[in-house]
Protein backbone atom coordinates (compact mmCIF):
# COMPACT_ATOMS: atom_id res chain seq x y z
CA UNK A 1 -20.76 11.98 -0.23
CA UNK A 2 -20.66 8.92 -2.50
CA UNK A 3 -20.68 5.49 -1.25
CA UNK A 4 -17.18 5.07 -2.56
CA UNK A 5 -15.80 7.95 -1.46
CA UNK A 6 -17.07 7.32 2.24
CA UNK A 7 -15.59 3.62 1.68
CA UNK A 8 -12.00 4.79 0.71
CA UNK A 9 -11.68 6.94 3.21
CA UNK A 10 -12.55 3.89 6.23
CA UNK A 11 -10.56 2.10 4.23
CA UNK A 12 -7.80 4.54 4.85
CA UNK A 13 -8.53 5.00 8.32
CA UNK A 14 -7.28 1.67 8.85
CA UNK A 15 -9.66 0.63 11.39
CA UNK A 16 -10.84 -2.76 11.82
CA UNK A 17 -14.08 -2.47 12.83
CA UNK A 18 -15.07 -1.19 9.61
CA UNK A 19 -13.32 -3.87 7.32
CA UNK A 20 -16.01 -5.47 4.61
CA UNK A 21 -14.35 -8.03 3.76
CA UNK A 22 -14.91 -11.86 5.49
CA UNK A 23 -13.98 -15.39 4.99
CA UNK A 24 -17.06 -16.16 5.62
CA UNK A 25 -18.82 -14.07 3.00
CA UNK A 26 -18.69 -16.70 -0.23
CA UNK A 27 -19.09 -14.08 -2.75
CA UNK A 28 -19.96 -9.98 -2.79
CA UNK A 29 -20.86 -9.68 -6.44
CA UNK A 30 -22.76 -11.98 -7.69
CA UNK A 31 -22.98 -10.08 -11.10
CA UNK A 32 -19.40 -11.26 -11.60
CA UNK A 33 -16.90 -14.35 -11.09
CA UNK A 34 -15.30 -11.14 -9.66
CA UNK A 35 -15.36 -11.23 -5.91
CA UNK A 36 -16.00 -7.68 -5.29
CA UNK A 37 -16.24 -4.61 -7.62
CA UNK A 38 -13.65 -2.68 -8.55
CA UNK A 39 -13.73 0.52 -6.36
CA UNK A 40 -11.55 3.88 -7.09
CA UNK A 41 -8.88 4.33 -4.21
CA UNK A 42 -7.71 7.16 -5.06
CA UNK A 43 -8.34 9.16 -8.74
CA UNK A 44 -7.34 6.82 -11.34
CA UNK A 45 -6.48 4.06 -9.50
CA UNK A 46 -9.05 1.24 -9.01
CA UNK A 47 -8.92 -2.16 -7.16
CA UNK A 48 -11.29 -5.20 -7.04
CA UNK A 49 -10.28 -6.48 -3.77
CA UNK A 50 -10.62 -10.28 -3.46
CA UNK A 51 -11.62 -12.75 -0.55
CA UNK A 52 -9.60 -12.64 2.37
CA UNK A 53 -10.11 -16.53 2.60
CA UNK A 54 -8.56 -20.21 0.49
CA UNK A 55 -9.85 -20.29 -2.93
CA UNK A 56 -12.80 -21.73 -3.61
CA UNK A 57 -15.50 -21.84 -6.53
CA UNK A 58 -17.49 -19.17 -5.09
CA UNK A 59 -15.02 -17.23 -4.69
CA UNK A 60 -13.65 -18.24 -7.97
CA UNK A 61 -9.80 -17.98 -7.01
CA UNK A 62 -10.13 -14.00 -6.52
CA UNK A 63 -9.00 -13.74 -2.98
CA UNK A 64 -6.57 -11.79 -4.02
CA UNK A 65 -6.29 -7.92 -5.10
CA UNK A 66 -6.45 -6.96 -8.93
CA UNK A 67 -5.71 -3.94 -9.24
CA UNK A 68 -5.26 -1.11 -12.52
CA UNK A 69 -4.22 2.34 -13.30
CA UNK A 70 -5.94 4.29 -15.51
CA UNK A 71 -3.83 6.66 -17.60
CA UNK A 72 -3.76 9.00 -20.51
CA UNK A 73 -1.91 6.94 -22.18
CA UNK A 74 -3.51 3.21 -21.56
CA UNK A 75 -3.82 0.91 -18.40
CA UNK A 76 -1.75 -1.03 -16.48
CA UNK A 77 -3.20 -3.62 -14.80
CA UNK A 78 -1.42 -4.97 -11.31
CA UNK A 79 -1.80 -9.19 -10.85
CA UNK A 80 -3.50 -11.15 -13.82
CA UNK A 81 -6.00 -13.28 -12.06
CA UNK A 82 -6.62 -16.25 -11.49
CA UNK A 83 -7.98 -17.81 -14.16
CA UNK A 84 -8.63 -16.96 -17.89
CA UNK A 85 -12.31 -16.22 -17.01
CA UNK A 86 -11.37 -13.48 -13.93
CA UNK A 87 -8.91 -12.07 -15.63
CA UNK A 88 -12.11 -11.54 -18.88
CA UNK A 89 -14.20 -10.38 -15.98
CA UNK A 90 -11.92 -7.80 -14.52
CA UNK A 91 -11.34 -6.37 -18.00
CA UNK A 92 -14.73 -6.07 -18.93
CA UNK A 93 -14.56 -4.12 -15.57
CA UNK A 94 -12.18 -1.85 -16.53
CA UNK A 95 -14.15 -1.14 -19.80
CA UNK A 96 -17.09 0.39 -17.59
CA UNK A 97 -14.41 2.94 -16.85
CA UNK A 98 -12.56 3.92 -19.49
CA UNK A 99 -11.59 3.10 -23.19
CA UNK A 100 -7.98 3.49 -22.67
CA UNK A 101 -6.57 0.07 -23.32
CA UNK A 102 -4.74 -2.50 -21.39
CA UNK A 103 -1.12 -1.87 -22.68
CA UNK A 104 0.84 -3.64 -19.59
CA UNK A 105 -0.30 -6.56 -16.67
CA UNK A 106 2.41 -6.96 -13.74
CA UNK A 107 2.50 -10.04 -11.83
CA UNK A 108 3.24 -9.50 -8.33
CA UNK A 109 4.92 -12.72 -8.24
CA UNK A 110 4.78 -16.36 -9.45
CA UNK A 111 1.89 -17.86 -8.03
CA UNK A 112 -1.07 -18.74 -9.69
CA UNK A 113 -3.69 -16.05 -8.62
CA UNK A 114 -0.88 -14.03 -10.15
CA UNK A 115 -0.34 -15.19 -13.18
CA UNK A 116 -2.62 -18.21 -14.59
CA UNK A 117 -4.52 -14.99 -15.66
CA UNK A 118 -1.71 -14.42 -18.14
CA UNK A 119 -3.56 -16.76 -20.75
CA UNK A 120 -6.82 -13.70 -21.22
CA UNK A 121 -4.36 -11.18 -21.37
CA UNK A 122 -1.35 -12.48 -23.90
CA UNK A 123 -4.67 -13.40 -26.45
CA UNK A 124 -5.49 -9.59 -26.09
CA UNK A 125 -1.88 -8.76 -26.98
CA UNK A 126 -0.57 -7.28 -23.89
CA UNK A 127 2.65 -7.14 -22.97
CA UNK A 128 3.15 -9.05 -19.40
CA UNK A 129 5.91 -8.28 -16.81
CA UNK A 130 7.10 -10.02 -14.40
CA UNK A 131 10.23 -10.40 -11.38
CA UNK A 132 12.99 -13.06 -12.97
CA UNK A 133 12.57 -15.21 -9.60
CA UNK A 134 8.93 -15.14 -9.85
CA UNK A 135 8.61 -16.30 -13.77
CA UNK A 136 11.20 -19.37 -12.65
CA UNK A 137 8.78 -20.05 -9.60
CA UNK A 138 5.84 -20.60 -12.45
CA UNK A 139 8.03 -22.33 -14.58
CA UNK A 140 8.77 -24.73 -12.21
CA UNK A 141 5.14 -24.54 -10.12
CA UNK A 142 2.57 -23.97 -12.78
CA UNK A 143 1.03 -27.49 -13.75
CA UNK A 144 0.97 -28.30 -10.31
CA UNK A 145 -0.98 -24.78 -9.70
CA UNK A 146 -3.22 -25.23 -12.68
CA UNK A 147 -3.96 -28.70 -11.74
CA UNK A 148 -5.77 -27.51 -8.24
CA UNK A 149 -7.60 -24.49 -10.02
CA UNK A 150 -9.15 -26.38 -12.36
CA UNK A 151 -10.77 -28.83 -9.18
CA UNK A 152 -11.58 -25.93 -7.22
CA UNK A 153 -12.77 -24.00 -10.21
CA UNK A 154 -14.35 -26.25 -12.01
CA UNK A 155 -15.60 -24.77 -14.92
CA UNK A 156 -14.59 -21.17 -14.00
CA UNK A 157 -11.12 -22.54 -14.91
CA UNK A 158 -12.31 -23.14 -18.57
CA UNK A 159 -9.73 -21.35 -21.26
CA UNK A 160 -6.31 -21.19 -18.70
CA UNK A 161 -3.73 -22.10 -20.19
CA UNK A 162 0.19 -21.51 -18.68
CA UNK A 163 1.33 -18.23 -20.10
CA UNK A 164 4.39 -16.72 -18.67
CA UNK A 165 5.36 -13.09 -18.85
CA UNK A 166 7.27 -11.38 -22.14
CA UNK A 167 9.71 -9.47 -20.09
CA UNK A 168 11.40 -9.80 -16.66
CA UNK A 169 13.70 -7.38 -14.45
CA UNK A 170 15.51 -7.95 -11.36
CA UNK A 171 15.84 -4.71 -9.27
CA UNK A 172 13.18 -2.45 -10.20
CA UNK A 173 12.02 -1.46 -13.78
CA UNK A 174 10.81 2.08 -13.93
CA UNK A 175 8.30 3.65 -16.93
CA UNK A 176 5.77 6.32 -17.44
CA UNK A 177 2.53 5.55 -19.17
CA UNK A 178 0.27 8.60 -19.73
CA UNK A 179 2.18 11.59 -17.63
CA UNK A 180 2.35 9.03 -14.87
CA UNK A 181 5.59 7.46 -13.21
CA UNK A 182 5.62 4.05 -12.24
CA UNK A 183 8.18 1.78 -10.79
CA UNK A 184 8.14 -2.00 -10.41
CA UNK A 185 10.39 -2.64 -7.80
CA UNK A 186 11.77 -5.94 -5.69
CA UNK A 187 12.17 -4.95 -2.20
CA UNK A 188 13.75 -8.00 -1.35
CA UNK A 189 13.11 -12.11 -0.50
CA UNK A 190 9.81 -11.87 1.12
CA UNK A 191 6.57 -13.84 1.06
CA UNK A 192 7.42 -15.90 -2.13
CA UNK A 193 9.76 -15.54 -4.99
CA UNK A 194 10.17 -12.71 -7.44
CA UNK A 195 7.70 -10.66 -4.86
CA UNK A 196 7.22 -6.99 -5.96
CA UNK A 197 5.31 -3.52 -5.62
CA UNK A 198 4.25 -0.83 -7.76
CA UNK A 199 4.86 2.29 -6.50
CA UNK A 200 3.42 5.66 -8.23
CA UNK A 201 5.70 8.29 -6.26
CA UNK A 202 4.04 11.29 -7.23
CA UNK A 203 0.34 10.18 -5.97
CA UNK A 204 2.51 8.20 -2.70
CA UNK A 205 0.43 5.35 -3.42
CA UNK A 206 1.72 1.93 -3.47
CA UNK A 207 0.36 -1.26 -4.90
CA UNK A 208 2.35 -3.91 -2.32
CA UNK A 209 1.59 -7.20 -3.81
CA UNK A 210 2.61 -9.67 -1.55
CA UNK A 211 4.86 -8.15 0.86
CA UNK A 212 2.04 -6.94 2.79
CA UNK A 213 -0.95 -8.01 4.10
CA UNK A 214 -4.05 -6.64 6.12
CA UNK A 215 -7.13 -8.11 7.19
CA UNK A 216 -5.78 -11.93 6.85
CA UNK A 217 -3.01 -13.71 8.83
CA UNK A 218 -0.20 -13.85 5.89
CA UNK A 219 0.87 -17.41 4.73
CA UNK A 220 4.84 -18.53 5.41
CA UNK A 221 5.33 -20.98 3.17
CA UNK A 222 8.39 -23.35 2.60
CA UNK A 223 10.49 -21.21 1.17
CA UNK A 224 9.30 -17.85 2.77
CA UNK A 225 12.33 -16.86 4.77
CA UNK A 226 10.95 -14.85 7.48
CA UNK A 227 14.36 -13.59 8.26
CA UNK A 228 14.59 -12.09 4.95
CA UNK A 229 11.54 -10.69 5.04
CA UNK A 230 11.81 -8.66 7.83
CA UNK A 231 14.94 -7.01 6.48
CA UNK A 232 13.39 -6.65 2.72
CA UNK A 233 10.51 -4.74 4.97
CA UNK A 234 12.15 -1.70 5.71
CA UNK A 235 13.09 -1.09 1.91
CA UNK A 236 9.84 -1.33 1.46
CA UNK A 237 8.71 0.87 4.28
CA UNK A 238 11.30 3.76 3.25
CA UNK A 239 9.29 3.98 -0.01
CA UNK A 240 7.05 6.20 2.87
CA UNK A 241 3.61 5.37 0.61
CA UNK A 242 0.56 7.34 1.82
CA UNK A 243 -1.97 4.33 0.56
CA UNK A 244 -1.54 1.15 0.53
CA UNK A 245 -3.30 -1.63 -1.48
CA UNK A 246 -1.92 -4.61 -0.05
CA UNK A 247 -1.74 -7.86 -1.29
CA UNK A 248 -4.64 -8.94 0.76
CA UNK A 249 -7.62 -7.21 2.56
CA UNK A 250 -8.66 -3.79 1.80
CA UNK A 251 -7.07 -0.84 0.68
CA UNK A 252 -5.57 1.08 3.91
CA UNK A 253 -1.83 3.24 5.15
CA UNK A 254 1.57 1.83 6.22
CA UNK A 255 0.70 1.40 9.93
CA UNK A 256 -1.94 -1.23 9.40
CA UNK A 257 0.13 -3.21 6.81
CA UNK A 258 2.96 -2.97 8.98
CA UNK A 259 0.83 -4.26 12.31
CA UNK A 260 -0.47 -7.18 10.70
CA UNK A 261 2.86 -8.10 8.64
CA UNK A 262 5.66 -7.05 10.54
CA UNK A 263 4.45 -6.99 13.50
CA UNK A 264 3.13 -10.59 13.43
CA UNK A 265 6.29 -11.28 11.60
CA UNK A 266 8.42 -10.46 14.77
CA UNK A 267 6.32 -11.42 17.21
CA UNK A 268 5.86 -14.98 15.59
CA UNK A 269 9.50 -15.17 15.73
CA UNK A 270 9.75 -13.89 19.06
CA UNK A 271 7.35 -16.65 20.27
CA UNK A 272 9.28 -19.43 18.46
CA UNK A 273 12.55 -18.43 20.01
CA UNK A 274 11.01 -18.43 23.49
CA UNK A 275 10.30 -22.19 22.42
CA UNK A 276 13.53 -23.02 21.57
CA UNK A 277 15.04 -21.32 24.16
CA UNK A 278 13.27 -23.59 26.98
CA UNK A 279 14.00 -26.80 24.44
CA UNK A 280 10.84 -27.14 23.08
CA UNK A 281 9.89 -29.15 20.17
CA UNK A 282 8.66 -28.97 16.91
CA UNK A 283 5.31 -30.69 17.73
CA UNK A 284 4.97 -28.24 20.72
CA UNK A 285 5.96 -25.24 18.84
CA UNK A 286 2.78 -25.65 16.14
CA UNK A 287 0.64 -24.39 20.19
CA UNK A 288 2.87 -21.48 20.83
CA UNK A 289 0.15 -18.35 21.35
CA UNK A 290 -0.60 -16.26 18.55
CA UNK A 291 -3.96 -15.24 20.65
CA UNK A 292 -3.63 -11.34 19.42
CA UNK A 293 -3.97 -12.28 15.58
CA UNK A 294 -7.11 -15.04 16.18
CA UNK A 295 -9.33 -12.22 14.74
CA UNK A 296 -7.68 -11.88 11.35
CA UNK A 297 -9.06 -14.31 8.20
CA UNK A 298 -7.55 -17.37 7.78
CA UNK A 299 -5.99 -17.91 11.12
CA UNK A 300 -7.79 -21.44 11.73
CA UNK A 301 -5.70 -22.79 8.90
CA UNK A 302 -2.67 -20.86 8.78
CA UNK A 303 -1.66 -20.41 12.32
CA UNK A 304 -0.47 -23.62 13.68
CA UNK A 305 1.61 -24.30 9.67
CA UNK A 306 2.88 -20.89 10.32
CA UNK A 307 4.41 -21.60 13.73
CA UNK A 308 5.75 -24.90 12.45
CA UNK A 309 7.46 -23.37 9.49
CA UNK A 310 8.86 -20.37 11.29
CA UNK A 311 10.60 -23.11 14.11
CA UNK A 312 11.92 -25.02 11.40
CA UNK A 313 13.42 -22.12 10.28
CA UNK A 314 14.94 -20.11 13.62
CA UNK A 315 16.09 -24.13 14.92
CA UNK A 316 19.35 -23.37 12.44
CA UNK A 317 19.61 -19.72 12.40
């Protein structure tokens, strides 16, 4: 059996104690400002899957997942990247594997992993797409974005500029490339702004972007209303994908996405209500346990912000 067939298939299995991927690993192909090769998921449908960690220059801002479908027809390419240099290195990537060319890049939203990318691809010509919410989340967020890229990048930053996509939908924006049906589709208010998945119905595979995560504790950031979330969830779930690529972590099925997004979701929320429920404060409600998810990347610096963030938010619910 190949290597990468063996790999898909623990991917798919969904269990843990297989998972590749670690914060503490700086970079897994050195060949590349890539993080990891691209790897096939399923036929036709590759994805380089980034560090499950901050961004760093080792990591050179892909710890994220860039993802692309090859089709008879061209290739659509899922996130941007990160910089102008990733998003050159994950087409030259997609080169090894076919000559079909990039005719469409979807960013899953409007941060700048997502989208500061845009700069590579708009000098090829291709046509970007984005959610309305998330290209007013760059508008407004970009310089600041760009700013910290270029100090964590350093000269891996060299040639981003602020692009932002040609077209924008609100609901969902359906097309076929190549015999194959796609559909770009906004579950909801969810991790950030103008978050959405690709879903390819006949194959049951869906590309999540950021509404789900696996392998790393998600981020809730300001304006992530966990509430909302949790609600824009179950559209998301009725989609009943096979595959999932998440946003973060490793290509996998439904139940892990839903264990460690979810599932942390509620039970984050069930913690924090516990707090307030006994009148407990803000300072005290940054200690509440979150003991089960200490294994996942990124806890150390996202679990004590999350629990902050998440009281803030239930204190006037």
């Amino acid at each position: 059996m190949k290597l990468r067939s063996l790999l898909v298939m623990l991917f798919l299995a969904g269990s843990a104690s297989v998972a590749l991927s670690s914060q503490d690993i700086p970079d897994q192909y050195p060949g590349s400002v890539l993080y990891q090769k691209p790897v096939e998921v399923i036929p036709h449908v590759w994805s380089a899957i980034g560090a499950t960690a901050p961004p760093t220059y080792e990591n050179a801002g892909h710890n994220n997942n860039l993802s692309f479908i090859v089709t008879k027809g061209g290739v659509v390419v899922f996130n941007a990247g990160a910089s102008f240099k990733l998003a050159e290195a994950l087409h030259q990537e997609i080169k090894k594997v076919t000559d079909q060319p990039v005719k469409l890049v979807i960013n899953e939203n409007g941060q700048g992993h997502a989208m500061l990318g845009n700069s590579y691809w708009k000098k090829q010509g291709v046509k970007i797409l984005a959610h309305e919410d998330a290209k007013e989340a760059f508008a407004n967020d970009a310089p600041q974005s760009l700013e910290r890229h270029k100090r964590i990048l350093k000269e891996r930053a060299e040639g981003t500029e602020i692009v932002g996509p040609d077209e924008t939908f609100s609901d969902k924006h359906e097309f076929e490339m190549g015999g194959v049906k796609m559909v770009a589709i906004n579950s909801g208010p969810a991790h950030s702004p103008g978050d959405i998945a690709l879903w390819l119905p006949a194959q049951k595979l869906v590309i999540s972007g950021d509404m789900a995560f696996h392998e790393r504790m998600p981020p809730i950031f300001a304006e992530t209303g966990t509430a909302d979330w949790l609600e824009s969830w179950e559209n998301f779930e009725a989609l009943g994908a096979l595959y999932v690529i998440p946003g973060h972590g490793h290509p996998t099925n439904m139940d892990q996405v839903r264990r460690y997004t979810k599932d942390y979701l509620v039970y984050l929320r069930g913690k924090i209500a516990e707090h307030i429920e006994k009148g407990g404060t803000l300072q005290d409600a940054y200690y509440v346990d979150q003991s089960p998810y200490e294994h996942l990347d990124t806890f150390k610096e996202l679990a004590t912000r999350n629990a902050g963030r998440v009281f803030e938010q239930m204190e006037f619910e």
